[in-house]
Protein backbone atom coordinates (compact mmCIF):
# COMPACT_ATOMS: atom_id res chain seq x y z
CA UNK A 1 -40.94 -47.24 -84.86
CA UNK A 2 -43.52 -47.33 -87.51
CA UNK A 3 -44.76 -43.60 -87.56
CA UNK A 4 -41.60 -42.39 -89.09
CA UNK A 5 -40.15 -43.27 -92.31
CA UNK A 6 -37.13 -41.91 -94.32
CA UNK A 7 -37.06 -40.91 -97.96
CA UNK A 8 -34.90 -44.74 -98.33
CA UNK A 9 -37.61 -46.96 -97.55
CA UNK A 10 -40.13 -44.92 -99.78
CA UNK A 11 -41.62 -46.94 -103.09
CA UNK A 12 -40.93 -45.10 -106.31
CA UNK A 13 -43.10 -45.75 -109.06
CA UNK A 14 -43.51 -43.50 -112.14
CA UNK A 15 -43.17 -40.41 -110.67
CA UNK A 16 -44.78 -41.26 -107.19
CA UNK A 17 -42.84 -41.72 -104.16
CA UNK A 18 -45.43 -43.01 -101.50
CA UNK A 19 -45.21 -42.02 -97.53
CA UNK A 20 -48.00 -43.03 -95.36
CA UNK A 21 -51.14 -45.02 -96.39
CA UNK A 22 -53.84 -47.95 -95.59
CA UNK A 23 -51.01 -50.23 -95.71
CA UNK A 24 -48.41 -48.48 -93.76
CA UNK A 25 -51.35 -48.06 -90.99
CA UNK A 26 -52.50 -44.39 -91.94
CA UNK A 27 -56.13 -44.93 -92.84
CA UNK A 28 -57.25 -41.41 -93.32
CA UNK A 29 -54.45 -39.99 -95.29
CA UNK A 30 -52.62 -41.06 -98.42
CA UNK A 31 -49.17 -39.38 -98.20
CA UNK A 32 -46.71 -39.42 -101.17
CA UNK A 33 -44.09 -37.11 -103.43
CA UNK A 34 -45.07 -36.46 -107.29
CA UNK A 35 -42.40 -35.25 -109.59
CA UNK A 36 -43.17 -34.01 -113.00
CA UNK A 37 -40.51 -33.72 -115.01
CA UNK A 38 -42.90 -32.24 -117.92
CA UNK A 39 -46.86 -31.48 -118.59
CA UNK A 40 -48.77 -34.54 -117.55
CA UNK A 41 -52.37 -36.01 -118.00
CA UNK A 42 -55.58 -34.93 -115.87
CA UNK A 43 -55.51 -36.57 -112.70
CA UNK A 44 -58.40 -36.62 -110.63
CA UNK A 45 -59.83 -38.36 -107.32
CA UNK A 46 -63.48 -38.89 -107.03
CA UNK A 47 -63.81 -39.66 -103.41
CA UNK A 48 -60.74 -37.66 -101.96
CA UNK A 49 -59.87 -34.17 -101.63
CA UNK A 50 -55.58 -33.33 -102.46
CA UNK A 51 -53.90 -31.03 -101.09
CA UNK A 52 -50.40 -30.11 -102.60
CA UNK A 53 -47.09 -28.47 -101.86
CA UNK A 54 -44.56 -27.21 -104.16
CA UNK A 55 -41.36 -28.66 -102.51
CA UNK A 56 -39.54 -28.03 -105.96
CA UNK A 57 -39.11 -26.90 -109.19
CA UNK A 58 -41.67 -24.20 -111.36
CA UNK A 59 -44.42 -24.28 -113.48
CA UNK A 60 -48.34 -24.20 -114.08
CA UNK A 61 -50.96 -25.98 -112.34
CA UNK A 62 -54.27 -26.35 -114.05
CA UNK A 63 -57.17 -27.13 -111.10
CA UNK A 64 -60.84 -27.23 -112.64
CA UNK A 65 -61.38 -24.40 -114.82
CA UNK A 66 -58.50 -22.02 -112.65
CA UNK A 67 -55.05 -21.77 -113.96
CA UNK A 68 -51.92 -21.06 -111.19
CA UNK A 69 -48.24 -20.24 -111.67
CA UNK A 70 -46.74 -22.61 -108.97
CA UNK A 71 -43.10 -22.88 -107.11
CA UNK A 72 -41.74 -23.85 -103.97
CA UNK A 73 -43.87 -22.75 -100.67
CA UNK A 74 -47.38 -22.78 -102.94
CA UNK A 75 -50.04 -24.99 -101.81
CA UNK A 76 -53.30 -26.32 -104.23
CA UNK A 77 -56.11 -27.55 -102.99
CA UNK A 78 -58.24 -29.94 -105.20
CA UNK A 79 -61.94 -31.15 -103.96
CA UNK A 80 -62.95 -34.46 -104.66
CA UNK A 81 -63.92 -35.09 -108.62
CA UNK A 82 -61.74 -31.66 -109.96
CA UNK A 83 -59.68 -32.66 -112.19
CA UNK A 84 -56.35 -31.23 -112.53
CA UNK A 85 -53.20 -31.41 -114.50
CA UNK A 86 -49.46 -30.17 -114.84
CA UNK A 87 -49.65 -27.64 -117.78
CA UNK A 88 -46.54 -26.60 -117.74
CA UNK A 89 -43.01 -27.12 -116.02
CA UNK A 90 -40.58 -24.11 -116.31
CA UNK A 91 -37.38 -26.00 -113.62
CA UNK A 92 -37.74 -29.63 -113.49
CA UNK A 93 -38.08 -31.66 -111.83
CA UNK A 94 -41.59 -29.65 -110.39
CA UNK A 95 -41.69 -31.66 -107.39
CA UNK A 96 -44.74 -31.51 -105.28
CA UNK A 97 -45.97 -33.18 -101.69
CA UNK A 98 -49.63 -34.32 -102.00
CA UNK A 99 -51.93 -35.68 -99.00
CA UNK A 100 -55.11 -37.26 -100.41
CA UNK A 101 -57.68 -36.75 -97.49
CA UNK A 102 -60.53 -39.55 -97.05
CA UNK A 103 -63.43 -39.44 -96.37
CA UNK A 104 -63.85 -35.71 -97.01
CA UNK A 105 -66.17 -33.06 -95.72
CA UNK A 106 -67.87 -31.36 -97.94
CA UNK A 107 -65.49 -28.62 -99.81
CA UNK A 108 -66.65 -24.71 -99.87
CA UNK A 109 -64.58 -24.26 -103.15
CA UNK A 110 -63.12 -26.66 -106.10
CA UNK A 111 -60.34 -25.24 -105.97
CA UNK A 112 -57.45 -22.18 -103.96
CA UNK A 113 -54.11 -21.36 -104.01
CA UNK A 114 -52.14 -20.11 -100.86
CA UNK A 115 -48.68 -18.84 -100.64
CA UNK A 116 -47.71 -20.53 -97.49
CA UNK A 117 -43.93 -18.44 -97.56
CA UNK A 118 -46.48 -15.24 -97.61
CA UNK A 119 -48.31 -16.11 -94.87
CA UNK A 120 -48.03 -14.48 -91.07
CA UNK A 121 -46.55 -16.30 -88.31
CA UNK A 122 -48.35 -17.49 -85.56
CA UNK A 123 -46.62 -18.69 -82.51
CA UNK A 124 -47.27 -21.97 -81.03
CA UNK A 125 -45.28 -23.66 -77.81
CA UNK A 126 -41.66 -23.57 -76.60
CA UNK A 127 -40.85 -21.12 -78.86
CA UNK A 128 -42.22 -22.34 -82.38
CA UNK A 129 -44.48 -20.67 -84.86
CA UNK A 130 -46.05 -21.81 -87.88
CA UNK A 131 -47.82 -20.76 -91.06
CA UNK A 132 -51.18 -21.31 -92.37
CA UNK A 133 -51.68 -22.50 -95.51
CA UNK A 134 -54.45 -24.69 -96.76
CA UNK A 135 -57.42 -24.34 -93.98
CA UNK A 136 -61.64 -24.32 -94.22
CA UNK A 137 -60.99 -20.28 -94.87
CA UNK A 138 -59.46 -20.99 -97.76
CA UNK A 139 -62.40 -23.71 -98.97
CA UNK A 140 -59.99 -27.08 -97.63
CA UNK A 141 -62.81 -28.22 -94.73
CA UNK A 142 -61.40 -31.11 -93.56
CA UNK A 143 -58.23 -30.50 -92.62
CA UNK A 144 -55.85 -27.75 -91.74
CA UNK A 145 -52.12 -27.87 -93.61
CA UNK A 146 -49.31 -25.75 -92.29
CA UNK A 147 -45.65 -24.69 -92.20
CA UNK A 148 -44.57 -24.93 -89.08
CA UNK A 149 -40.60 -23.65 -87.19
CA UNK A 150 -38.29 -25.85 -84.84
CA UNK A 151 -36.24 -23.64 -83.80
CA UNK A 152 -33.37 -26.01 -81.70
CA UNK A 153 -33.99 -27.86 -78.93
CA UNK A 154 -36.84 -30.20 -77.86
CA UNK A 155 -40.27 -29.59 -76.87
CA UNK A 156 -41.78 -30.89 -73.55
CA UNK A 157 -43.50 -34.30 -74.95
CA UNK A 158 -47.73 -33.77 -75.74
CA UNK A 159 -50.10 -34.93 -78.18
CA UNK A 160 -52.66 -33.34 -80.21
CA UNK A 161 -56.36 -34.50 -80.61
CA UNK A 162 -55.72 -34.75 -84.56
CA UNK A 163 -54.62 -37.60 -86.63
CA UNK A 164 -51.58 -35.84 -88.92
CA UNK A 165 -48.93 -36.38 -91.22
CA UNK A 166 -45.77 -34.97 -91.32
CA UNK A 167 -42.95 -33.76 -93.86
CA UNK A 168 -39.28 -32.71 -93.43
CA UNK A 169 -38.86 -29.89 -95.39
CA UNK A 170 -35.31 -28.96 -94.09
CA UNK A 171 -33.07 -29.53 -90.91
CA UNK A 172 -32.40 -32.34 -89.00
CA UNK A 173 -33.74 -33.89 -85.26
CA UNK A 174 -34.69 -36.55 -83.68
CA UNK A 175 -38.55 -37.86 -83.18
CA UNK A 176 -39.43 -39.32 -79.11
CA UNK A 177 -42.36 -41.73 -78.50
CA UNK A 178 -42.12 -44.16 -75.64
CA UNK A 179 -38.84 -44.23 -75.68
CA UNK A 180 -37.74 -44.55 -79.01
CA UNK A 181 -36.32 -42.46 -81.23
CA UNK A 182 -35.78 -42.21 -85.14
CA UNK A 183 -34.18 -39.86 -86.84
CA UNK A 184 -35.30 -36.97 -88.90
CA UNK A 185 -34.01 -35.79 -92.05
CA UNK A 186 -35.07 -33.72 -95.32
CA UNK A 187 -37.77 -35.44 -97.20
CA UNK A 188 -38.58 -37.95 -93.63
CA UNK A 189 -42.52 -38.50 -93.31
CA UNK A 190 -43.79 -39.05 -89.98
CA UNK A 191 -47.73 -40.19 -89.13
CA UNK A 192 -48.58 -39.23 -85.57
CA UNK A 193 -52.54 -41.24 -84.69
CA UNK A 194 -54.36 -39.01 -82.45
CA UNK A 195 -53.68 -38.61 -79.36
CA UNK A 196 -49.85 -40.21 -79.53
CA UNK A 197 -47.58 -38.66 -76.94
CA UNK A 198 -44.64 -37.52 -78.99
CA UNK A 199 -41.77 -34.66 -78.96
CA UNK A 200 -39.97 -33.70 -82.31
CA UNK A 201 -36.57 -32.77 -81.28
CA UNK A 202 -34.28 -30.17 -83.79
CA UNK A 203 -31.01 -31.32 -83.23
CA UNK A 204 -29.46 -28.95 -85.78
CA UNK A 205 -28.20 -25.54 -85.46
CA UNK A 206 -30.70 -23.88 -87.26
CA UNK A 207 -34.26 -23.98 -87.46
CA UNK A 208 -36.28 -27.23 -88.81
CA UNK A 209 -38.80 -26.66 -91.00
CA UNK A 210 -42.43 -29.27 -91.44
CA UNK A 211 -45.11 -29.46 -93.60
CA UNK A 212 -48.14 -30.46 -91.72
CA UNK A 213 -51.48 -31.58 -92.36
CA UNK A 214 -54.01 -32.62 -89.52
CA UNK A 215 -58.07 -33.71 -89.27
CA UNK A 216 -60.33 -32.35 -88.00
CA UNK A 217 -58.75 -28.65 -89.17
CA UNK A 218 -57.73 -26.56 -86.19
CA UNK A 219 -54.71 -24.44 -84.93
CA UNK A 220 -51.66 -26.43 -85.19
CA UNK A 221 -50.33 -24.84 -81.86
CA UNK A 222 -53.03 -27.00 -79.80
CA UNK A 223 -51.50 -29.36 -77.83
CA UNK A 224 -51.60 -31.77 -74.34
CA UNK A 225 -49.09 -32.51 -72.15
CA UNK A 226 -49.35 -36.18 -70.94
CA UNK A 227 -51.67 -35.74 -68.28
CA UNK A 228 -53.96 -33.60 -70.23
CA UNK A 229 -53.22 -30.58 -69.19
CA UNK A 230 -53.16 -27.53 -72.07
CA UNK A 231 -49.79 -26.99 -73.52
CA UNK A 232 -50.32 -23.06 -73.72
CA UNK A 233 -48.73 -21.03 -76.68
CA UNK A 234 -46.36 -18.09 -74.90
CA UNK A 235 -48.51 -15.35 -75.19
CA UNK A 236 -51.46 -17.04 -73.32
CA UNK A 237 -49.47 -18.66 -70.56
């Protein structure tokens, strides 16, 4: 199944572990894992906006002119052409998820900062919920990221008009598409094309936890079942 990858068959190269890109079929996002294990140089990307998650480790985050005091659960979004750098790292390795977006709309801001673990909870279908982070609100207008909740159990299967990436940030399940499966595991990337009917299963006894990010931005809790049909979130149904 080629829309889900574990952290084994990831390429590690100086620091960057890559997920999903052009040549693993993912044409609109560039998915991969950066770990700092001190200050580093400015990086920059002229023709894509980044958006970042802390997934480990402390420090500070230099975006344009703006200065942040990262750790895990913060998300930094960088427009296309802001340079930023890695000023300092206070528990190494600082670890951090970043999605390079194509193609970008034009950004509101240069830069934001969101504490996704200090967001609200919004509820989506069959009893999940999920967390904002990085949206056009915030300045990000191309795509929406999010934290999103599996509790156990697997969802009916739908798809979602939005091309989006996916990360395991903890727990374990199983991911359904045609009738396949692959399993899911901390640090597993999965791309799901628009469209796609899929179900993520959580197969563990607590709650999974995901790191999404989708284009165009929207709610995360919109959904399809098969035949089209609105998968309603609880409150709504």
């Amino acid at each position: 199944m080629r829309y889900a990858i574990g952290p084994q068959a990831a390429e590690e190269r100086a620091g960057i572990t890559r997920l999903f890109d052009g040549d693993s079929g993912c044409e609109t996002f560039a998915q991969r894992v950066l770990s700092f294990g001190e200050l580093s140089g400015e990086r920059r990307e002229e023709t894509a906006d980044e958006v970042l998650y802390v997934l480990a480790g402390a420090g500070e985050v230099v975006a344009g002119q703006t200065r942040r005091r990262v750790r895990p659960g913060g998300a930094v979004f960088v427009a296309a052409g802001c340079p930023w750098r890695v000023e300092r790292v206070d528990s190494a390795p600082l670890r951090i998820l970043s999605v390079l977006v194509l193609e970008p709309l034009p950004a509101a801001r240069r830069e934001a900062y969101v504490d996704a673990d200090g967001a609200s909870p919004l509820e989506a279908t069959a009893g999940r919920d999920f967390r904002l982070a990085l949206t056009p609100e915030n300045g990000c207008a191309t795509v929406t990221q999010f934290v999103g909740r599996i509790p156990p159990g697997r969802a009916p299967d739908h798809f979602h008009t939005y091309d989006e990436v996916i990360y395991v940030l903890d727990g374990t399940g199983t991911l359904h598409i045609g009738g396949e499966t692959a399993p899911l595991e901390p640090a597993a990337a999965v791309h799901l094309p628009a469209r796609l009917v899929h179900s993520l299963e959580n197969t563990g006894a607590g709650d999974m936890l995901i790191l999404g990010v989708f284009r165009p931005a929207g709610s995360p809790a919109e959904a399809y079942y098969p035949d089209g049909t609105p998968a309603a979130a609880p409150e709504s149904s």
